[in-house]
C-alpha atoms as a PDB file:
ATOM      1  CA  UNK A   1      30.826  23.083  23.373  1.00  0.00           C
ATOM      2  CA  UNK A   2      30.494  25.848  20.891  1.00  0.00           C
ATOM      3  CA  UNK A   3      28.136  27.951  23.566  1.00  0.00           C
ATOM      4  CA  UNK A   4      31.348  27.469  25.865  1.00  0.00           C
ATOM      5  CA  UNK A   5      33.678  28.471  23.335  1.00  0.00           C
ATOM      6  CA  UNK A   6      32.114  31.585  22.703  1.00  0.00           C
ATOM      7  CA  UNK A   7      31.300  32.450  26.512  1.00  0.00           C
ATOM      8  CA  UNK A   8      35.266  32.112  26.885  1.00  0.00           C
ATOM      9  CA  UNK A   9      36.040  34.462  24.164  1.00  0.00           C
ATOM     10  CA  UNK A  10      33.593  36.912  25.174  1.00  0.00           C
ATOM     11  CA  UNK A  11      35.206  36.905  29.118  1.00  0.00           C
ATOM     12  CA  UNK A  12      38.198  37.514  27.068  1.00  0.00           C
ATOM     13  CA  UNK A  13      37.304  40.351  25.738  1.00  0.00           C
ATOM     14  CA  UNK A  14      35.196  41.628  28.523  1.00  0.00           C
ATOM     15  CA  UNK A  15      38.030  41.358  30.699  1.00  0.00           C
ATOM     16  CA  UNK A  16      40.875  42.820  28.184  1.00  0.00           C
ATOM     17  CA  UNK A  17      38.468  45.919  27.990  1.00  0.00           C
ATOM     18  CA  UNK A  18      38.456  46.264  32.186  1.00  0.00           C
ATOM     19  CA  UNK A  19      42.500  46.005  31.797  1.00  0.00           C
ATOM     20  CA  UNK A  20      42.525  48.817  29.155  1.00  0.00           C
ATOM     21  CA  UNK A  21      39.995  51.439  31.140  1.00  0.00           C
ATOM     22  CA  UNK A  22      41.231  50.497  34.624  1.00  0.00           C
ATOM     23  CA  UNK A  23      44.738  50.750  36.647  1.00  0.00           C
ATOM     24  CA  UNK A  24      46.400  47.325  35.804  1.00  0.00           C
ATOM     25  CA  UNK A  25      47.291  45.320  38.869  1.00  0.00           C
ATOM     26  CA  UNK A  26      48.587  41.833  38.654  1.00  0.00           C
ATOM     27  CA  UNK A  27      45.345  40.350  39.624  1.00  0.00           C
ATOM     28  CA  UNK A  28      43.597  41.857  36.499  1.00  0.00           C
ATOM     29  CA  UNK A  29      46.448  40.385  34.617  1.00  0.00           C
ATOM     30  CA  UNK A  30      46.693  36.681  35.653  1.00  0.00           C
ATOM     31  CA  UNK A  31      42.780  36.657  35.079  1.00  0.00           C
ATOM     32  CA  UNK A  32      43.764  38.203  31.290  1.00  0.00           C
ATOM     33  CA  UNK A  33      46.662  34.996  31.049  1.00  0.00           C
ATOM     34  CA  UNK A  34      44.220  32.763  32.308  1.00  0.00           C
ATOM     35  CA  UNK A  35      41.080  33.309  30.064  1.00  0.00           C
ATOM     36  CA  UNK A  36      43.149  33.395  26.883  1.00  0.00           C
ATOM     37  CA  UNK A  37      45.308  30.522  27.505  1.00  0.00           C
ATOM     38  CA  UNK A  38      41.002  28.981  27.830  1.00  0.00           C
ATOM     39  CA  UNK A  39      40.483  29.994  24.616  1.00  0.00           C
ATOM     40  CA  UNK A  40      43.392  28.830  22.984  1.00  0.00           C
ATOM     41  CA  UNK A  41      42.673  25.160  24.215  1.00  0.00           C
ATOM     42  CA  UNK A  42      39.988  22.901  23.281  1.00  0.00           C
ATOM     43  CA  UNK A  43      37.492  23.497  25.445  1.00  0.00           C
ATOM     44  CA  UNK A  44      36.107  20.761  28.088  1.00  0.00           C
ATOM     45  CA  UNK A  45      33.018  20.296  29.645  1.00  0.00           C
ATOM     46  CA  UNK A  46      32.813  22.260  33.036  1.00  0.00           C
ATOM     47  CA  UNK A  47      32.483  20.495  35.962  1.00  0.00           C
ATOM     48  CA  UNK A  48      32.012  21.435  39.531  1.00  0.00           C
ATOM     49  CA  UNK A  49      35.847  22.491  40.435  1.00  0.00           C
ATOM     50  CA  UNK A  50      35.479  24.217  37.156  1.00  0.00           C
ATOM     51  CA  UNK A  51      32.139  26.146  38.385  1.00  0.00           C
ATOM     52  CA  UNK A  52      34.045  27.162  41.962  1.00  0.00           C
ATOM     53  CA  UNK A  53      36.864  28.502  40.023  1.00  0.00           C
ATOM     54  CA  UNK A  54      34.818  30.559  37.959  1.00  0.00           C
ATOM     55  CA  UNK A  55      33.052  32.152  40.352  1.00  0.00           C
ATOM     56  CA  UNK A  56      35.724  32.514  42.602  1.00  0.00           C
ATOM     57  CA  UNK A  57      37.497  34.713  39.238  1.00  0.00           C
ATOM     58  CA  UNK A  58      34.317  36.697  39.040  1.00  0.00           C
ATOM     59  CA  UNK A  59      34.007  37.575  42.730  1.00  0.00           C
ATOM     60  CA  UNK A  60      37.400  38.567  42.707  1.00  0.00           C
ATOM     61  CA  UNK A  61      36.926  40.583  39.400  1.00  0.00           C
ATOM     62  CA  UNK A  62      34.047  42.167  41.052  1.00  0.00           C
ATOM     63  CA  UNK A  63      36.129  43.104  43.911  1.00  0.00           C
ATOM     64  CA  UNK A  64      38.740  44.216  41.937  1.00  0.00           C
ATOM     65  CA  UNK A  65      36.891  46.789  40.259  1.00  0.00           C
ATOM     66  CA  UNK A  66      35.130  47.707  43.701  1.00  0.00           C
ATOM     67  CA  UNK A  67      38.216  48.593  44.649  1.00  0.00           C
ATOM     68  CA  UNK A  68      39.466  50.305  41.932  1.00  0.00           C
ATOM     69  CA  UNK A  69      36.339  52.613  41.713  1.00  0.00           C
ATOM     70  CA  UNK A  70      37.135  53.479  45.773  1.00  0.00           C
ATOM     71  CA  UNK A  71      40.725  54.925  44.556  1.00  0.00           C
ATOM     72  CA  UNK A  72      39.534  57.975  43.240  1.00  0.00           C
ATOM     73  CA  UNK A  73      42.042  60.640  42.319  1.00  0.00           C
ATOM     74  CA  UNK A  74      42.530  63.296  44.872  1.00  0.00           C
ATOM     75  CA  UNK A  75      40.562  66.386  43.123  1.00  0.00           C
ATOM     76  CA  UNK A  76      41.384  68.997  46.048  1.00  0.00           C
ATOM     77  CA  UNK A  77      43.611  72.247  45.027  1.00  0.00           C
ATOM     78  CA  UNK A  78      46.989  71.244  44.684  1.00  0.00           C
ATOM     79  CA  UNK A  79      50.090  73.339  45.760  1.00  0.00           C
ATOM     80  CA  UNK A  80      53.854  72.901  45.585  1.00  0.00           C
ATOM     81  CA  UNK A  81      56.480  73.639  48.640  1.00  0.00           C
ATOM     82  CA  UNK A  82      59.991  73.972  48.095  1.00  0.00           C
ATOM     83  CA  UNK A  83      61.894  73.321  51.436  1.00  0.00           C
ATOM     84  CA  UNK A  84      65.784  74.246  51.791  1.00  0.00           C
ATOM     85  CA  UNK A  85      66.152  71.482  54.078  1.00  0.00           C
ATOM     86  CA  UNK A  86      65.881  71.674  58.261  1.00  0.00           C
ATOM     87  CA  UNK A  87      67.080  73.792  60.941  1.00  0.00           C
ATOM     88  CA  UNK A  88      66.945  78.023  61.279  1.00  0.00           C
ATOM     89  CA  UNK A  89      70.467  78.906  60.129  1.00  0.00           C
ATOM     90  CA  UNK A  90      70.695  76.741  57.899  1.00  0.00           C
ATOM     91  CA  UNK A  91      67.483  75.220  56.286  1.00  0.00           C
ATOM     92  CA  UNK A  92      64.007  76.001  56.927  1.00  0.00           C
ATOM     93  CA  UNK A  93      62.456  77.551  59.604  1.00  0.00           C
ATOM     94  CA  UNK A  94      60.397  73.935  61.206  1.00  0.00           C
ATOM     95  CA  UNK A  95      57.579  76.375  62.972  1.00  0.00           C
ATOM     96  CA  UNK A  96      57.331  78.172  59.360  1.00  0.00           C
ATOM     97  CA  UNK A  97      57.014  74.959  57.153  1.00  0.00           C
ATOM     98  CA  UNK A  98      54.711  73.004  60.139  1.00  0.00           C
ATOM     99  CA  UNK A  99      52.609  75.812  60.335  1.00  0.00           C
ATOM    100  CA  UNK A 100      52.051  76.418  56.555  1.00  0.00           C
ATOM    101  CA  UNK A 101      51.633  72.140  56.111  1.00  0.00           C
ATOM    102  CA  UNK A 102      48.432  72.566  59.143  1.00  0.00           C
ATOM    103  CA  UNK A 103      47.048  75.420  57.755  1.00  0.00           C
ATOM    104  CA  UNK A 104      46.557  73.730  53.861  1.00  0.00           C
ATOM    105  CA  UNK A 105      45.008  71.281  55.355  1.00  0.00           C
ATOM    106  CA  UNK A 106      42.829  73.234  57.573  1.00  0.00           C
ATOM    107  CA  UNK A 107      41.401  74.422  54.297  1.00  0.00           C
ATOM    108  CA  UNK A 108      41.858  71.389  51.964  1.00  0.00           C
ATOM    109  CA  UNK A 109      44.524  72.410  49.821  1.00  0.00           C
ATOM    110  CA  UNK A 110      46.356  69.258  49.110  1.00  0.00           C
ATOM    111  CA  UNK A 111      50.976  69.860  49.350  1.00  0.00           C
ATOM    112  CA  UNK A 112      53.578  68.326  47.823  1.00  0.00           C
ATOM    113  CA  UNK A 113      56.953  68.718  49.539  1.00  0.00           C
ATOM    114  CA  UNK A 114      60.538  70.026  46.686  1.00  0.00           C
ATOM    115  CA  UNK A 115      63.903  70.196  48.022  1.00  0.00           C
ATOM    116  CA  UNK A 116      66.959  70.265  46.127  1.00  0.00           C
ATOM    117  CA  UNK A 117      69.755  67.596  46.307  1.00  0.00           C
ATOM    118  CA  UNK A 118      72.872  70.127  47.462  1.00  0.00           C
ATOM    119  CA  UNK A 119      75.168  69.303  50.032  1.00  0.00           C
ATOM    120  CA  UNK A 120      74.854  71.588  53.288  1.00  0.00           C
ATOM    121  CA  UNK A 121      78.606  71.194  53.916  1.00  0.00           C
ATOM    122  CA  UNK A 122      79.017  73.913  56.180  1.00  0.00           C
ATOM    123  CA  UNK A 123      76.125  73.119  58.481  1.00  0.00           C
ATOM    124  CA  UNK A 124      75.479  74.968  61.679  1.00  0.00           C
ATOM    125  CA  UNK A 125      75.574  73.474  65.018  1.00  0.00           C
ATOM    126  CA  UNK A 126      71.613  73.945  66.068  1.00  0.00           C
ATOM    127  CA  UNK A 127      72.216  72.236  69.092  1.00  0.00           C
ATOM    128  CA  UNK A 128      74.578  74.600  70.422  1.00  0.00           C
ATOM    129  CA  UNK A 129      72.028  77.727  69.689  1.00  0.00           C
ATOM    130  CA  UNK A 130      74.704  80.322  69.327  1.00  0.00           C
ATOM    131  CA  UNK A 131      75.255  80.201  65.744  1.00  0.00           C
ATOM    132  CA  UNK A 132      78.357  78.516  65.910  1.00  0.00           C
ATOM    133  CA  UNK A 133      79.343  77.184  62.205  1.00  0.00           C
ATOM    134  CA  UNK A 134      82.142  74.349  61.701  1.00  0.00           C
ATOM    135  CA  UNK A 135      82.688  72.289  59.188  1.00  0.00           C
ATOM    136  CA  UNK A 136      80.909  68.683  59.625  1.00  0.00           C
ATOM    137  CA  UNK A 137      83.644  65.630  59.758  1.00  0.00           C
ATOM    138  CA  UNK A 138      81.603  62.697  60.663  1.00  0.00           C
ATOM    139  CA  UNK A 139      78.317  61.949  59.514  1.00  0.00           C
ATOM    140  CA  UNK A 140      77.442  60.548  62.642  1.00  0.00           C
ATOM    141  CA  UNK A 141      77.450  63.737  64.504  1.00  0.00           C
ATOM    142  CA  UNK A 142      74.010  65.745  64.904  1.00  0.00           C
ATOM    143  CA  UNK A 143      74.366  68.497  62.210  1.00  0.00           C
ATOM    144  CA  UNK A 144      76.910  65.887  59.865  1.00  0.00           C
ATOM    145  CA  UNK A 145      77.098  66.937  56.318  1.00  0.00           C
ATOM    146  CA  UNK A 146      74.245  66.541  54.632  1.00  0.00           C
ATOM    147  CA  UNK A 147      71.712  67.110  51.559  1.00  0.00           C
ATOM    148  CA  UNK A 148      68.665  69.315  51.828  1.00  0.00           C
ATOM    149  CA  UNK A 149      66.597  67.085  50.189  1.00  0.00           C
ATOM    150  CA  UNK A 150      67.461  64.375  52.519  1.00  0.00           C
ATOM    151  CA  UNK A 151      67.405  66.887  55.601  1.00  0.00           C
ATOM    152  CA  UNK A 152      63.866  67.884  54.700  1.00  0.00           C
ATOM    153  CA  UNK A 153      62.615  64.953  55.535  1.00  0.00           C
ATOM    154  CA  UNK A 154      62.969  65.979  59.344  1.00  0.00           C
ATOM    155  CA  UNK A 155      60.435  68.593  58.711  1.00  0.00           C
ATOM    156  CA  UNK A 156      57.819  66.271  57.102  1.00  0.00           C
ATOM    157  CA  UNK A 157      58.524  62.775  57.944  1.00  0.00           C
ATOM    158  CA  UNK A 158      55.697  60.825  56.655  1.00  0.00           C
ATOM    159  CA  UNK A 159      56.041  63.130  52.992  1.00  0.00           C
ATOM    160  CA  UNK A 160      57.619  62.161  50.176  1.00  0.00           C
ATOM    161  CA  UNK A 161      60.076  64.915  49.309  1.00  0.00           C
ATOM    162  CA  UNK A 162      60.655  65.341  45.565  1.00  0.00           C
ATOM    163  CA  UNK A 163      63.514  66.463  43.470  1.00  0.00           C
ATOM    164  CA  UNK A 164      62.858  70.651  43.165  1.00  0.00           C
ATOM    165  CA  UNK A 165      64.526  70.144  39.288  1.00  0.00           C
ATOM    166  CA  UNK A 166      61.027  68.767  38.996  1.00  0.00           C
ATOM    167  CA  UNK A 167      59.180  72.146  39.072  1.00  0.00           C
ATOM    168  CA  UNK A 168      61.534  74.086  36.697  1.00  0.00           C
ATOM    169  CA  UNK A 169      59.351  72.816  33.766  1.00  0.00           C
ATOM    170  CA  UNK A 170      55.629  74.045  33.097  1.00  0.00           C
ATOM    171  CA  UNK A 171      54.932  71.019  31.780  1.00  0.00           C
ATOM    172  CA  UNK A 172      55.953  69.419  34.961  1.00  0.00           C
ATOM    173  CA  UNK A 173      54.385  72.158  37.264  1.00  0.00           C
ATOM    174  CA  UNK A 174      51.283  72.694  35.102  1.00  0.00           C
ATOM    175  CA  UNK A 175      49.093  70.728  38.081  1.00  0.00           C
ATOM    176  CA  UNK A 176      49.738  73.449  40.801  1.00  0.00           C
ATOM    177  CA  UNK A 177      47.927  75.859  41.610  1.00  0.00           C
ATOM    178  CA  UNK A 178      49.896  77.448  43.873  1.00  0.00           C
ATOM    179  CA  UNK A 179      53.587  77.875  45.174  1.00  0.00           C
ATOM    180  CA  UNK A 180      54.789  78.352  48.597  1.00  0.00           C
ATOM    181  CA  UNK A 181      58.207  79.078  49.799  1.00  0.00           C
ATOM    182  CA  UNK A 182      58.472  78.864  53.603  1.00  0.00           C
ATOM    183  CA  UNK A 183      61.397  80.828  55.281  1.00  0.00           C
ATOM    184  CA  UNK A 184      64.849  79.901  56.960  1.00  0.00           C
ATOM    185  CA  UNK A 185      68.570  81.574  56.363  1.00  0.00           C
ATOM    186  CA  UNK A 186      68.892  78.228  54.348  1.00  0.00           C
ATOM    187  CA  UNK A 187      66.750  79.672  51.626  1.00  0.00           C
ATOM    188  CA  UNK A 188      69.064  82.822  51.442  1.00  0.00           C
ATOM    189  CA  UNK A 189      72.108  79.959  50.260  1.00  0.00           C
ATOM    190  CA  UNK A 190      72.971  80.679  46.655  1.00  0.00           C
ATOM    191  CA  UNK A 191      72.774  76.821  46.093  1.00  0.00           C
ATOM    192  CA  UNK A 192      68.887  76.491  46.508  1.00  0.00           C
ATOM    193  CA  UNK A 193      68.507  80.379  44.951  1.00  0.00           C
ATOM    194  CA  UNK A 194      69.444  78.777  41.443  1.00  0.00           C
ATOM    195  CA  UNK A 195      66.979  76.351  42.109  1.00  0.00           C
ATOM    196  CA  UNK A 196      64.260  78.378  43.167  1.00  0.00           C
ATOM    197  CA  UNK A 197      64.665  81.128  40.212  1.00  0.00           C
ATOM    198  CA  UNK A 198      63.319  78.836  37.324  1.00  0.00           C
ATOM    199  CA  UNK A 199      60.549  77.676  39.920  1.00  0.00           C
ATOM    200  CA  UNK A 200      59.196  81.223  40.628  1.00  0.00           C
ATOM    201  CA  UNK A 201      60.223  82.487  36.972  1.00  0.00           C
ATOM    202  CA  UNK A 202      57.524  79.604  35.852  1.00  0.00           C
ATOM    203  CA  UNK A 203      54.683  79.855  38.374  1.00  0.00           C
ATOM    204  CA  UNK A 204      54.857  84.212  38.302  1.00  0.00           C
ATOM    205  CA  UNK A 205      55.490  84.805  34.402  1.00  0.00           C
ATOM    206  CA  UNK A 206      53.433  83.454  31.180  1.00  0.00           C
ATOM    207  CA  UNK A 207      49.806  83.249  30.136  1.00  0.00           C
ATOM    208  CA  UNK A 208      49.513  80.437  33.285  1.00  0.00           C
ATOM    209  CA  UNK A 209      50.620  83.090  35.903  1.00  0.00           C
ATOM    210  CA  UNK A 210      49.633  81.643  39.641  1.00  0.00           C
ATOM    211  CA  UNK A 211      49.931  83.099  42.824  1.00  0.00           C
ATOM    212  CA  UNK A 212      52.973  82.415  45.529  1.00  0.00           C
ATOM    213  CA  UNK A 213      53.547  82.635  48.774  1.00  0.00           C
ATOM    214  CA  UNK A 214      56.197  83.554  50.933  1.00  0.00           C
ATOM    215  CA  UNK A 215      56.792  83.315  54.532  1.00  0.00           C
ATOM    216  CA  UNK A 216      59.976  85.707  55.695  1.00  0.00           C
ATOM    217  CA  UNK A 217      63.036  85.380  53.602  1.00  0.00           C
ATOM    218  CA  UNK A 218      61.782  82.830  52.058  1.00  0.00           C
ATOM    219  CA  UNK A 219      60.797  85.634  49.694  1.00  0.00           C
ATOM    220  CA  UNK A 220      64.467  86.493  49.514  1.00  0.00           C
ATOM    221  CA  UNK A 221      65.590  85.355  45.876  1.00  0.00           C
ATOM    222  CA  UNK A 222      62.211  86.686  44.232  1.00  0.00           C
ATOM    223  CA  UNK A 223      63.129  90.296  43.356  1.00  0.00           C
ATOM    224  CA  UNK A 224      66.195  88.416  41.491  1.00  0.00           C
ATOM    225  CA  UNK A 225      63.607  87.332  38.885  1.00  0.00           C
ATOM    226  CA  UNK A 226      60.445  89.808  39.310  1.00  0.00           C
ATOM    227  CA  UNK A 227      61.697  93.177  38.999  1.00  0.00           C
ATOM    228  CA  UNK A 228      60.026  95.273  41.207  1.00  0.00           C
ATOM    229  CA  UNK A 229      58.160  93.242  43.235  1.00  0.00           C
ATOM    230  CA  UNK A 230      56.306  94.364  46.411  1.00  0.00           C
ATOM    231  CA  UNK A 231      57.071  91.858  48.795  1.00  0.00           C
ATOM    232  CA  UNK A 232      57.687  91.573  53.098  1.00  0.00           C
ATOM    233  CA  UNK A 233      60.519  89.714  54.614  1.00  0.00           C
ATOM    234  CA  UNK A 234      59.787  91.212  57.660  1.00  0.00           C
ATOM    235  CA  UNK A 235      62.365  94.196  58.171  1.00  0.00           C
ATOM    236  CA  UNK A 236      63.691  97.367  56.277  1.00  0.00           C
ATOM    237  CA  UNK A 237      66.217  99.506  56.072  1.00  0.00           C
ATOM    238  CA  UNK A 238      64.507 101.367  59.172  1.00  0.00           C
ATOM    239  CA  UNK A 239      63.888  98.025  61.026  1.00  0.00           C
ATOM    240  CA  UNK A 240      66.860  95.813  60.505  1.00  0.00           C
ATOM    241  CA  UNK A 241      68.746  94.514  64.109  1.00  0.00           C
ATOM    242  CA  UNK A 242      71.269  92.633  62.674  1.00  0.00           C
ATOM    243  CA  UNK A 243      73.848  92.440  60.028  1.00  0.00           C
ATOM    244  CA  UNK A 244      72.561  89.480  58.296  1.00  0.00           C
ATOM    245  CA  UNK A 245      69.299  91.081  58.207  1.00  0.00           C
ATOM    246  CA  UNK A 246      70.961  93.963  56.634  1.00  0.00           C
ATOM    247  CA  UNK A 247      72.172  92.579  53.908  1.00  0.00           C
ATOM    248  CA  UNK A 248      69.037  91.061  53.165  1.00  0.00           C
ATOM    249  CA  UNK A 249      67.502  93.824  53.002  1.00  0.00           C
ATOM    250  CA  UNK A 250      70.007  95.548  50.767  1.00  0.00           C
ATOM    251  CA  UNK A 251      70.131  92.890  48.433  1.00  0.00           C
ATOM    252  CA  UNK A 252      67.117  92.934  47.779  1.00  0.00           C
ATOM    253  CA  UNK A 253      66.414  96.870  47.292  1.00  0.00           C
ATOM    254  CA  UNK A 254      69.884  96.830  45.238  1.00  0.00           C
ATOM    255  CA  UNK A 255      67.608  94.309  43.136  1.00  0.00           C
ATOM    256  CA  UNK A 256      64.617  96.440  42.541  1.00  0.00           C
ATOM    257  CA  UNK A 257      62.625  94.924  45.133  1.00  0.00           C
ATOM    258  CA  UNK A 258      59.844  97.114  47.032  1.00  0.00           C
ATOM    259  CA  UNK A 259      60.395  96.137  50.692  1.00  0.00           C
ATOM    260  CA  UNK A 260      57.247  96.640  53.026  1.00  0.00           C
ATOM    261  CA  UNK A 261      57.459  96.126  56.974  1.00  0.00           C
ATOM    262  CA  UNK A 262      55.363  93.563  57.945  1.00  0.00           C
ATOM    263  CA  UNK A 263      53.395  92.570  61.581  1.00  0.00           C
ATOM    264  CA  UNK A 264      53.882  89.285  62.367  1.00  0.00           C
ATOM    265  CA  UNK A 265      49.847  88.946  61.138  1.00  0.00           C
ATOM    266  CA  UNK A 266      50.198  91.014  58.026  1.00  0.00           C
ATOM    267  CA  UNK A 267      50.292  89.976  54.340  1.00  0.00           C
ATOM    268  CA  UNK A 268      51.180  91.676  51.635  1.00  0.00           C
ATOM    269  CA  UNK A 269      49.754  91.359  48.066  1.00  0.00           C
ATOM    270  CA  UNK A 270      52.035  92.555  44.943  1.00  0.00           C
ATOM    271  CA  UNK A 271      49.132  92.431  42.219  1.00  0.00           C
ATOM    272  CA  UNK A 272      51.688  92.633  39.473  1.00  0.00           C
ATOM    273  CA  UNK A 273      52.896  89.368  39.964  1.00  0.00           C
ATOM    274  CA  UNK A 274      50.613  88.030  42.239  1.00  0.00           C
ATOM    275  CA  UNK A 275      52.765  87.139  45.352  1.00  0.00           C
ATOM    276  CA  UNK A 276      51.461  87.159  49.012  1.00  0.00           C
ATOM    277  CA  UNK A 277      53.971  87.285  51.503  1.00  0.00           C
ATOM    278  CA  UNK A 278      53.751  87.434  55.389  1.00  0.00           C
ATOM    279  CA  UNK A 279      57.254  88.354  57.806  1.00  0.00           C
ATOM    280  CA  UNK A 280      56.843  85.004  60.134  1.00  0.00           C
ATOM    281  CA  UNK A 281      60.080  85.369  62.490  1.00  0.00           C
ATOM    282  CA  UNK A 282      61.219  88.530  60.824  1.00  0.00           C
ATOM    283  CA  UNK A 283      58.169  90.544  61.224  1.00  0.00           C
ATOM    284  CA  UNK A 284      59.121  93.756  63.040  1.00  0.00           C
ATOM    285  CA  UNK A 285      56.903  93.678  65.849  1.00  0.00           C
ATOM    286  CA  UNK A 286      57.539  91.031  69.194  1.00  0.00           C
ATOM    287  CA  UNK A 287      56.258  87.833  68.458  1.00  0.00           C
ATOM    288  CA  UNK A 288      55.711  84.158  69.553  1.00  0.00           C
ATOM    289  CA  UNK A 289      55.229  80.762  67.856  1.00  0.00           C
ATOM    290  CA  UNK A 290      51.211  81.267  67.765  1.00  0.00           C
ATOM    291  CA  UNK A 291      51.255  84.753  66.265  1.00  0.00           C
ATOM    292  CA  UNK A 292      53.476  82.865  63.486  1.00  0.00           C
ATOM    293  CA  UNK A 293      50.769  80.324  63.239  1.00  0.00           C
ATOM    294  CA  UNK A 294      48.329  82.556  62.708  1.00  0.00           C
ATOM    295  CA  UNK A 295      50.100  84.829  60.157  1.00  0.00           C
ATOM    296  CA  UNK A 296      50.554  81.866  57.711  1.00  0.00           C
ATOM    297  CA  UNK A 297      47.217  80.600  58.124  1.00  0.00           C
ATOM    298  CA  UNK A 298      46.145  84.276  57.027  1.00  0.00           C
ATOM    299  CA  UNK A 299      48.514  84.024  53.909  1.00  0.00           C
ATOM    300  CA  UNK A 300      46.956  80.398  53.382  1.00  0.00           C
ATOM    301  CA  UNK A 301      43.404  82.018  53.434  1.00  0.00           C
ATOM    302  CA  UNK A 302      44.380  84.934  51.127  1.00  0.00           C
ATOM    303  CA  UNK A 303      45.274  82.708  48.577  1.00  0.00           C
ATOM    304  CA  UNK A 304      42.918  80.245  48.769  1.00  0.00           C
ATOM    305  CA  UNK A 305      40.462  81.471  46.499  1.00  0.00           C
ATOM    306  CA  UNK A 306      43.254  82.485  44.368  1.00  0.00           C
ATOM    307  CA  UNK A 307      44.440  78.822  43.456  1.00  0.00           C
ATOM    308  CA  UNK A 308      41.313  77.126  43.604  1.00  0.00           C
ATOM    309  CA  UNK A 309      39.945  80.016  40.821  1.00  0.00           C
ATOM    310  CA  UNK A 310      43.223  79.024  38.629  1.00  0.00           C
ATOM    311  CA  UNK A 311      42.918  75.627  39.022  1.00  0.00           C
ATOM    312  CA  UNK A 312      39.317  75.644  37.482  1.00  0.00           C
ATOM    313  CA  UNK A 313      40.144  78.221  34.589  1.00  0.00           C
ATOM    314  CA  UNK A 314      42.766  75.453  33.648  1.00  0.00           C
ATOM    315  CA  UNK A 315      41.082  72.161  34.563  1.00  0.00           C
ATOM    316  CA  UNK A 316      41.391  70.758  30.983  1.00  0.00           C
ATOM    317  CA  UNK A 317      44.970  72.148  30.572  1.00  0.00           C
ATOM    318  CA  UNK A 318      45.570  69.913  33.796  1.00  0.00           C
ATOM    319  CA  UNK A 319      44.287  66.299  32.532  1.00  0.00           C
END
């Protein structure tokens, strides 16, 4: 009986170790209730049901921890995206943000998908395709009021998006190695500039500087924050064809920003705060969707090297 007693207590305390080293599921718990509960009764003889439940415990212990073992974190390069929600004049730019998502997993960069939580109350009609902008009465309509960090969703369906307030913290965006901001006139709205700001202010500035991409405006609020910065959104002064496009690009000289044309293929490096950019559907030169595809996945290779080198200089900063 003693020899029992003992076994019991030493399952106990086998088992109470696995719970403290391991995830806790409820499986590992019930086994932890039902040991101790053993060893705070007397304790019986064993018989045969006794024997079957025993080993059925241990086999699903042993499975348990098979299992556990199999779930091993996901050690590829992370990045962040922040998204302004979904559609051209309004959002982001889907062929932009698709195109980027394909290409980080072409080279095993794993994403995680921000969008703020503002109201696009003034959406435009996408359906129409001439710009037409009215203001949204029933949700039930096609482009119905809505919240970016909602709307994102269209772009990346099977993603969870998370809250962009998120990022504005080191401490919070310490695991990145990367930040990319794919383009859209909805990333030119004042409401996700304030978001954005903090983001790029915390991944560009600081001993933990990291490297960011942008994809056409989506490089629009930077000079607001990096002084200076050599950057592409596609057009200049000397290539603008539109008004909107013009005051883009004045904004962002007005703001100390030092605008470069860009091919649809090109990127652009500013060394001083390490930002890669590339024009996507802004880029000077005639286009299609596939030259866009190919652009990004040239900004995606540029930096690859660049995050995966940061993430390793800060591994134990990281854990």
């Amino acid at each position: 009986m003693l020899c029992r007693f003992l076994s019991l207590r030493f399952q106990a305390a086998n088992v109470c170790k696995l719970a403290a080293t391991r995830r806790t599921t409820s499986l590992t718990f019930n086994l932890l209730l039902h040991t101790s509960r053993a060893c705070k009764g007397t304790p019986k003889k064993p018989d045969e049901t006794e024997k079957v439940t025993e080993k059925k415990a241990d086999s699903d212990l042993s499975n348990l921890i098979k299992r556990t073992d199999s779930l091993n974190i996901d050690e590829r390069p992370s990045v962040a995206v922040l998204l302004a929600g979904c559609g051209h004049w309004d959002g982001t730019l889907p062929v932009e943000a698709v195109s980027l998502a394909i290409h980080l997993d072409r080279r095993n960069i794993k994403a995680d998908y921000y969008a703020g939580t503002h109201r696009i109350e003034w959406a435009i009609n996408h359906s129409l395709g001439d710009g037409h902008i009215r203001y949204p009465h029933e949700f039930a309509e096609p482009e119905a009021l809505r919240i970016a960090h909602d709307d994102a969703r269209r772009i990346m369906e099977a993603t969870i998006i998370h809250d962009t307030e998120n990022l504005i913290d080191y401490k919070c965006n310490r695991f990145y190695g990367g930040l990319f901001i794919p383009g859209g006139d909805g990333t030119t709205n004042w409401l996700f500039l304030k978001d954005m700001w903090p983001v790029v202010h915390s991944f560009a500035n600081g001993k933990k500087e990291r490297p960011i991409g942008t994809i056409s405006n989506g490089g629009y609020g930077t000079a607001e924050v990096l002084s200076g910065v050599k950057i592409t959104i596609g057009k200049t002064e000397e290539t603008v064809s539109n008004f909107l496009e013009d005051q883009w690009v004045k904004y962002m000289t007005e703001s100390g920003a030092n605008l470069q044309a860009g091919g649809v293929r090109d990127v652009v490096h500013c060394e001083t705060y390490n930002i890669y950019s590339t024009p996507g559907h802004l880029a000077y030169d005639s286009h299609h969707y596939y030259d866009i595809y190919l652009g990004v996945g040239k900004l995606v290779d540029a930096m690859k090297e660049n995050i995966e080198r940061w993430q390793i200089d800060n591994n134990s900063d990281c854990n």
